[in-house]
C-alpha atoms as a PDB file:
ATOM      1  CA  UNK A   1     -18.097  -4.086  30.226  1.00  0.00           C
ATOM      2  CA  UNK A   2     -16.687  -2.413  27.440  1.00  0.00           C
ATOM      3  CA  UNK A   3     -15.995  -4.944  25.224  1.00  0.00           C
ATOM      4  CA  UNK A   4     -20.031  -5.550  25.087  1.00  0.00           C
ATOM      5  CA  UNK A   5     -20.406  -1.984  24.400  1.00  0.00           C
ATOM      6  CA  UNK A   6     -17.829  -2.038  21.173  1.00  0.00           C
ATOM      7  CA  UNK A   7     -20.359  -5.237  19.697  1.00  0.00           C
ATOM      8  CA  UNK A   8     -22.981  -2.745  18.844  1.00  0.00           C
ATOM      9  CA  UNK A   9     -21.391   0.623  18.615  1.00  0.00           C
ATOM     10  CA  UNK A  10     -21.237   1.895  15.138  1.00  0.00           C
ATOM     11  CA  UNK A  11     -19.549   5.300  15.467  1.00  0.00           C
ATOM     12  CA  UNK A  12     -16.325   4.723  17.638  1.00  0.00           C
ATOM     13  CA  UNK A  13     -13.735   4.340  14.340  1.00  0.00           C
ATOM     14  CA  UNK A  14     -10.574   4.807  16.414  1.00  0.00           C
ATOM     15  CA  UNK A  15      -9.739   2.722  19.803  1.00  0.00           C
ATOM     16  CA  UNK A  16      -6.511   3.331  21.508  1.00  0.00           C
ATOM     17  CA  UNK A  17      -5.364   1.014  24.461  1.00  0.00           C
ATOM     18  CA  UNK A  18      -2.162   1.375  24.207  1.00  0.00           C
ATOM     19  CA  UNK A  19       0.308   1.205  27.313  1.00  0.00           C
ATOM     20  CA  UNK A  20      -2.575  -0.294  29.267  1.00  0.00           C
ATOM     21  CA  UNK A  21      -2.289  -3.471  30.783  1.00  0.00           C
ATOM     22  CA  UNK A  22      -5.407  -5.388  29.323  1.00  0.00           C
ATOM     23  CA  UNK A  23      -3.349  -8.762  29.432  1.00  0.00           C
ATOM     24  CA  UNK A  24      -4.848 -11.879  27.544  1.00  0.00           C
ATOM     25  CA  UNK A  25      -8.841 -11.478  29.043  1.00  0.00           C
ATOM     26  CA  UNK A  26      -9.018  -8.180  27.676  1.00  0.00           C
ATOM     27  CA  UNK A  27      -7.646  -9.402  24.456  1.00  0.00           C
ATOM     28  CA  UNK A  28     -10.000 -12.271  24.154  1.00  0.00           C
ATOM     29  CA  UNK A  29     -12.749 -10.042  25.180  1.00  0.00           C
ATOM     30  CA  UNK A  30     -11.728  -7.707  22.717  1.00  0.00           C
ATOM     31  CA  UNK A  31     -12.070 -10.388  20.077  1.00  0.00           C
ATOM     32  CA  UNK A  32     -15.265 -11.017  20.527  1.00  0.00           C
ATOM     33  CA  UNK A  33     -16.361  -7.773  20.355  1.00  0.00           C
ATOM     34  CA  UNK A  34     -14.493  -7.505  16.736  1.00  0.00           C
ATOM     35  CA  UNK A  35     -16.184 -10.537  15.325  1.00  0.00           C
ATOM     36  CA  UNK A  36     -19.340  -8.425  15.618  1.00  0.00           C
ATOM     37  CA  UNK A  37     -18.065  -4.638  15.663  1.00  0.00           C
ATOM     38  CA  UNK A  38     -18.093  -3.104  11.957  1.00  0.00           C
ATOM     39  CA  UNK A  39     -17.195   0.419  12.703  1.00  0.00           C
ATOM     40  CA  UNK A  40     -13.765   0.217  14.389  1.00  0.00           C
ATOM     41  CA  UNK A  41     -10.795   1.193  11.522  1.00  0.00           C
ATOM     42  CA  UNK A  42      -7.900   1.526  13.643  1.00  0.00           C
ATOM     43  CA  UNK A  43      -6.993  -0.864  16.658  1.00  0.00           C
ATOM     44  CA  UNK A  44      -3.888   0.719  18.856  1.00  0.00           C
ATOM     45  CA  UNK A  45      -2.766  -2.190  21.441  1.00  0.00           C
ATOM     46  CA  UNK A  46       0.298  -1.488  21.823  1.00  0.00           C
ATOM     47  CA  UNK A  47       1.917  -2.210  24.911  1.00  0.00           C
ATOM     48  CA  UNK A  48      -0.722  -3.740  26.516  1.00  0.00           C
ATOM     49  CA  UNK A  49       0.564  -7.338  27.544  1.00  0.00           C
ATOM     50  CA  UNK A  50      -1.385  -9.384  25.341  1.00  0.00           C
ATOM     51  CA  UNK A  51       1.939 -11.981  24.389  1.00  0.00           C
ATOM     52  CA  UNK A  52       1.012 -14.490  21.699  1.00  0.00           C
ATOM     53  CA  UNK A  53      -1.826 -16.023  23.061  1.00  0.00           C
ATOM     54  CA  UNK A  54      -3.876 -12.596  23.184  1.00  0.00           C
ATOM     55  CA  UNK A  55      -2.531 -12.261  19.276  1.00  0.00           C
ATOM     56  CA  UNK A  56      -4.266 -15.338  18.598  1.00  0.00           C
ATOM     57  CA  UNK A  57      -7.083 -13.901  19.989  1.00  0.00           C
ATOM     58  CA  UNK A  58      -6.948 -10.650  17.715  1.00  0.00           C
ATOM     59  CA  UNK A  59      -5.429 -12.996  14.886  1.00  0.00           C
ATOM     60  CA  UNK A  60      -8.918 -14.829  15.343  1.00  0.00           C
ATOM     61  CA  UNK A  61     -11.150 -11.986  14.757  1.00  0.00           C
ATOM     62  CA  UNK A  62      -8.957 -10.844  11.588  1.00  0.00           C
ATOM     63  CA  UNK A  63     -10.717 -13.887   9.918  1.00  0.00           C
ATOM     64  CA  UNK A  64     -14.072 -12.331  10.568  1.00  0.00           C
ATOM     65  CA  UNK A  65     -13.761  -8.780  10.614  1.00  0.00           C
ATOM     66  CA  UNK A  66     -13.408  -6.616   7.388  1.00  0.00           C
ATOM     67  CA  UNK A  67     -13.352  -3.359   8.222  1.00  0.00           C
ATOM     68  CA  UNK A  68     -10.049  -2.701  10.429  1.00  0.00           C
ATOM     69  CA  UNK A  69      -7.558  -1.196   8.627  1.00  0.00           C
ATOM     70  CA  UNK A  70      -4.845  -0.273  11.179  1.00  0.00           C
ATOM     71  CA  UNK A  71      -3.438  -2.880  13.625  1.00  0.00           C
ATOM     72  CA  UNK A  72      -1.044  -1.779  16.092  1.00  0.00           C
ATOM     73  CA  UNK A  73       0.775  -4.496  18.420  1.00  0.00           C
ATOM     74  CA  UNK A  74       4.049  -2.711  18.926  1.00  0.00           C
ATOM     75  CA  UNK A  75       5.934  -3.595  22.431  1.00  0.00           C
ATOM     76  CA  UNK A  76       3.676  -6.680  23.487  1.00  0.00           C
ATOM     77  CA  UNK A  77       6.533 -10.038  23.444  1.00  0.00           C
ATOM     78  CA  UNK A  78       5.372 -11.502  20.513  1.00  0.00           C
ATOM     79  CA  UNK A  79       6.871 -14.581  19.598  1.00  0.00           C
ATOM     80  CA  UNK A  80       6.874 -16.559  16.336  1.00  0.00           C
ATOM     81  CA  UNK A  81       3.621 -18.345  17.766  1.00  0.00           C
ATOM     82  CA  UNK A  82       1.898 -15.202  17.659  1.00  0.00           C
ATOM     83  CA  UNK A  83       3.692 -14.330  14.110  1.00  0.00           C
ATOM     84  CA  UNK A  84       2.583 -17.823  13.197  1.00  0.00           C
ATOM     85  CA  UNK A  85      -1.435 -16.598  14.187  1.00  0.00           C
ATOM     86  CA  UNK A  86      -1.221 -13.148  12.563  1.00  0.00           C
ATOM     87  CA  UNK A  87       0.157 -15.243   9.263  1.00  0.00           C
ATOM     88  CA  UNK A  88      -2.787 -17.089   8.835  1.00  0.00           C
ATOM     89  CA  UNK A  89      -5.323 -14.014   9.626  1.00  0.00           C
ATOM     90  CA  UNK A  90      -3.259 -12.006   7.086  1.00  0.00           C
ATOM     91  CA  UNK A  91      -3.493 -14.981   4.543  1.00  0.00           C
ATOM     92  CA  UNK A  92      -7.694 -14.368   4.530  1.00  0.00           C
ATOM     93  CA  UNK A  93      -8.025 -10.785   5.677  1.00  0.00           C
ATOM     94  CA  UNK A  94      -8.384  -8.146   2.985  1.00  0.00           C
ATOM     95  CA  UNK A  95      -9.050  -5.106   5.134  1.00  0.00           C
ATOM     96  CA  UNK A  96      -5.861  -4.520   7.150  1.00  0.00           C
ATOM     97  CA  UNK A  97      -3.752  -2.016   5.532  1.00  0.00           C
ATOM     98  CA  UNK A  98      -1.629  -1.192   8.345  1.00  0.00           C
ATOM     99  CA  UNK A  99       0.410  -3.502  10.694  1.00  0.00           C
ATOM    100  CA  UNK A 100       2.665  -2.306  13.424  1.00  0.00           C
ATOM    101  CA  UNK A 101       4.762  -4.939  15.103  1.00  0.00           C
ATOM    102  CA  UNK A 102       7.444  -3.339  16.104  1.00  0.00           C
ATOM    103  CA  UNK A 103       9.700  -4.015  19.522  1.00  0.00           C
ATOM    104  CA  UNK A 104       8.743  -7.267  19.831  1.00  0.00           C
ATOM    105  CA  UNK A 105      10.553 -10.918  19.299  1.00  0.00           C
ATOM    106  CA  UNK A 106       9.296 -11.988  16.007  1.00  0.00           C
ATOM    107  CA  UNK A 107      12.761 -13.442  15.329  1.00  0.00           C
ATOM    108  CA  UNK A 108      13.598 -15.064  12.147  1.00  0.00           C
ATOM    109  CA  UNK A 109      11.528 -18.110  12.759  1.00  0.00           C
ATOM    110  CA  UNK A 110       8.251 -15.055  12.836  1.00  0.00           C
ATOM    111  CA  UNK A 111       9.720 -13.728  10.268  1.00  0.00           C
ATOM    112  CA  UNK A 112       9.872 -16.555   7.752  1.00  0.00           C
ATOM    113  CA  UNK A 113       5.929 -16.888   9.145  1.00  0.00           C
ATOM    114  CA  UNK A 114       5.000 -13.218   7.874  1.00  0.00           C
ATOM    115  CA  UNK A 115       6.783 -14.011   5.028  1.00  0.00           C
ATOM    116  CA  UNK A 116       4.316 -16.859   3.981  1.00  0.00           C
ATOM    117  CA  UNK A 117       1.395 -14.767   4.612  1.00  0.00           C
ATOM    118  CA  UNK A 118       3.107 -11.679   2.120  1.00  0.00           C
ATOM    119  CA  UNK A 119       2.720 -14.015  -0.543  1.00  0.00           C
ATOM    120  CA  UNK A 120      -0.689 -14.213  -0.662  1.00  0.00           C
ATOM    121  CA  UNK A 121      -1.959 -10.802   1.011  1.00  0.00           C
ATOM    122  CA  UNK A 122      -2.877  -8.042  -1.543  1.00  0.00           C
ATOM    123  CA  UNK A 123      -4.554  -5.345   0.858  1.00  0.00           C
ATOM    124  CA  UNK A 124      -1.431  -4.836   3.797  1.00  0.00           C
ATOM    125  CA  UNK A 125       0.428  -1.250   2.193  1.00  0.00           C
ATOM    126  CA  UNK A 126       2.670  -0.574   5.723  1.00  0.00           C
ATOM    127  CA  UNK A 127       4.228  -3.529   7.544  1.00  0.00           C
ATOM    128  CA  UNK A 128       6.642  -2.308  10.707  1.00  0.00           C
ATOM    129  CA  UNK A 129       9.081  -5.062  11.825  1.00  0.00           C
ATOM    130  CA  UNK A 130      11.599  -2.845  13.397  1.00  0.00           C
ATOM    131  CA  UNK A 131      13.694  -4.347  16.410  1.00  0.00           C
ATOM    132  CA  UNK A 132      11.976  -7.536  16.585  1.00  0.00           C
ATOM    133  CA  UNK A 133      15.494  -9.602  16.280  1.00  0.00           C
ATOM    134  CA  UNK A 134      15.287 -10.733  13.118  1.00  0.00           C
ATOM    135  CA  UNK A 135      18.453 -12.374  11.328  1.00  0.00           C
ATOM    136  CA  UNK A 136      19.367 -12.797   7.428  1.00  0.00           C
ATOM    137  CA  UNK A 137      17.498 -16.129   7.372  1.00  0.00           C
ATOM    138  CA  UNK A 138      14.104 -14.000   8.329  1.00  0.00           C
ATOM    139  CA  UNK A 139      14.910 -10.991   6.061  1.00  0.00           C
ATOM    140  CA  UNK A 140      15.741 -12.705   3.437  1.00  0.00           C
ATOM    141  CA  UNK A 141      12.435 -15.113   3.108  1.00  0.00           C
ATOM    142  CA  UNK A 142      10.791 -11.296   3.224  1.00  0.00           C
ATOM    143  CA  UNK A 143      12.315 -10.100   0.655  1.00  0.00           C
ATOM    144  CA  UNK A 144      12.060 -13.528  -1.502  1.00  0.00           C
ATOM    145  CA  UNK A 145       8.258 -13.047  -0.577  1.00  0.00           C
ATOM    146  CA  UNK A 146       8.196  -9.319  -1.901  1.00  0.00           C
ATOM    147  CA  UNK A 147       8.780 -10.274  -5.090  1.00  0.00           C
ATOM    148  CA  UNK A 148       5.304 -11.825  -4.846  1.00  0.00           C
ATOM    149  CA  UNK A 149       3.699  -8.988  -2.758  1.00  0.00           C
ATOM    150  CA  UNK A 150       1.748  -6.728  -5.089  1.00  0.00           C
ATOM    151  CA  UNK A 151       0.650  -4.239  -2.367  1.00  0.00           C
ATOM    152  CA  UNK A 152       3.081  -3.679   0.620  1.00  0.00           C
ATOM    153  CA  UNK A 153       4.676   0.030  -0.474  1.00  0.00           C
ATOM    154  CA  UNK A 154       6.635   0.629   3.127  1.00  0.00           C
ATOM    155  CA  UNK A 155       8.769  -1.566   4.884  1.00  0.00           C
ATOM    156  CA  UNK A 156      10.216  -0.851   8.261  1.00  0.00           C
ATOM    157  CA  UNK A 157      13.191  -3.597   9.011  1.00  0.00           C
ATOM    158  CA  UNK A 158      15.166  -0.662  10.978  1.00  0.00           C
ATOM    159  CA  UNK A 159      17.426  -2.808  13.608  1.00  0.00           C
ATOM    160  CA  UNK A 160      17.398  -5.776  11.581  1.00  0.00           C
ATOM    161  CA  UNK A 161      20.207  -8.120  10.430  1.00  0.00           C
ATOM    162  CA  UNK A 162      19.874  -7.125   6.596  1.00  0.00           C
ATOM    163  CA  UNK A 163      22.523  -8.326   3.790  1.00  0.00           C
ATOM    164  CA  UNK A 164      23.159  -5.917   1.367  1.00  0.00           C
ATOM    165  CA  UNK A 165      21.817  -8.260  -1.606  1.00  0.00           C
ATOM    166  CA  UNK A 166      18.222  -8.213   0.013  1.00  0.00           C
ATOM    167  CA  UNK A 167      18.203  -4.250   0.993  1.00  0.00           C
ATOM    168  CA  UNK A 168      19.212  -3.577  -2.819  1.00  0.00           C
ATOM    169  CA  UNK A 169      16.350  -6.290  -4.148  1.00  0.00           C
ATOM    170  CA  UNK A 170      13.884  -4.758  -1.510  1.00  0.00           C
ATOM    171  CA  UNK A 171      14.639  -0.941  -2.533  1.00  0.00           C
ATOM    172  CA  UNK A 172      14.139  -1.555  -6.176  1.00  0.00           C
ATOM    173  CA  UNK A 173      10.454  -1.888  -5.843  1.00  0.00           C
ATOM    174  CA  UNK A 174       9.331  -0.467  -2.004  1.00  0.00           C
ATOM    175  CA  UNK A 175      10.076   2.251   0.299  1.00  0.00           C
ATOM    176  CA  UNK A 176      12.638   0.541   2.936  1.00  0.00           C
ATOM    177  CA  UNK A 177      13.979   1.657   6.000  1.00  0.00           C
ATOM    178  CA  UNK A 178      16.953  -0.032   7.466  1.00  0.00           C
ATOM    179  CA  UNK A 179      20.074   1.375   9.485  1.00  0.00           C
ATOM    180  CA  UNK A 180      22.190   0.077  11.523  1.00  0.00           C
ATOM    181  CA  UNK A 181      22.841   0.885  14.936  1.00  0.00           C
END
């Protein structure tokens, strides 16, 4: 099985499973491998039907793994209970630069979740939240919480209810994207 293999490979930096259908048993799998795999830098999952329960999973291994740097969960239905599990991994993981979660349905109660987690992080530089159905509520407990953020440089909220008081705090200090559409 793969996810055996990835335990004690030390080369493969790069693994790419997006649009594959790996579900929640390839995501727990997956987890275990990471909670022993010190080579892998970038982790592409989007796509791949993990939902919140297979974030947990990944959220899980966060907490022990310190050498990913690029998480990408794009397209995969996650809810505010996986927002809620990627909070608390982001709260203790230093490595993870990079977080795509883009086209999924974070929603504002996700958002304020994230939010909690931006307080505290110092190592995430690119955080992607685009189309995830977030409202003012959720935007604007992100952009209260990056004025505590020290590291986050790009911010993608493109599709997002935004007020204009938040987009001008937000673009004093980061690189923002926002339209409307």
């Amino acid at each position: 099985m793969m996810s055996e293999a990835l335990k004690f490979n030390s080369s493969l930096t790069n693994l790419n499973l997006s649009v594959n259908n790996i579900g929640v048993e390839g995501a727990k799998a997956l987890s275990e491998a990471l909670k022993y795999n010190y080579s892998i830098r970038r982790l592409h999952l989007g796509k791949t039907e993990i939902g919140d329960d297979g974030v947990g999973m990944i959220s899980e291994a966060l907490g022990k793994n310190d050498t990913l740097t690029q998480l990408s969960l794009w397209g995969n239905k996650i809810g505010e209970s996986g927002a809620t599990s990627l909070s608390e991994a982001l709260k203790c993981n230093s490595s993870l630069t990079y977080l795509d979660l883009n086209y999924n349905i974070i929603e504002d109660g996700g958002a304020i979740k994230i939010s909690e987690a931006l307080k505290v992080n110092g190592s995430l530089t690119f955080l992607d939240l685009e189309r995830n159905g977030i409202g003012t509520i959720g935007t604007r407990m992100i952009s209260e919480a990056m004025k505590e953020n020290s590291s986050l440089a790009f911010l993608v909220l493109r599709g997002e209810k935004v007020d204009e008081r938040n987009t001008r705090s937000m673009q004093k200090k980061w690189q923002f994207v926002q339209t409307t559409e």
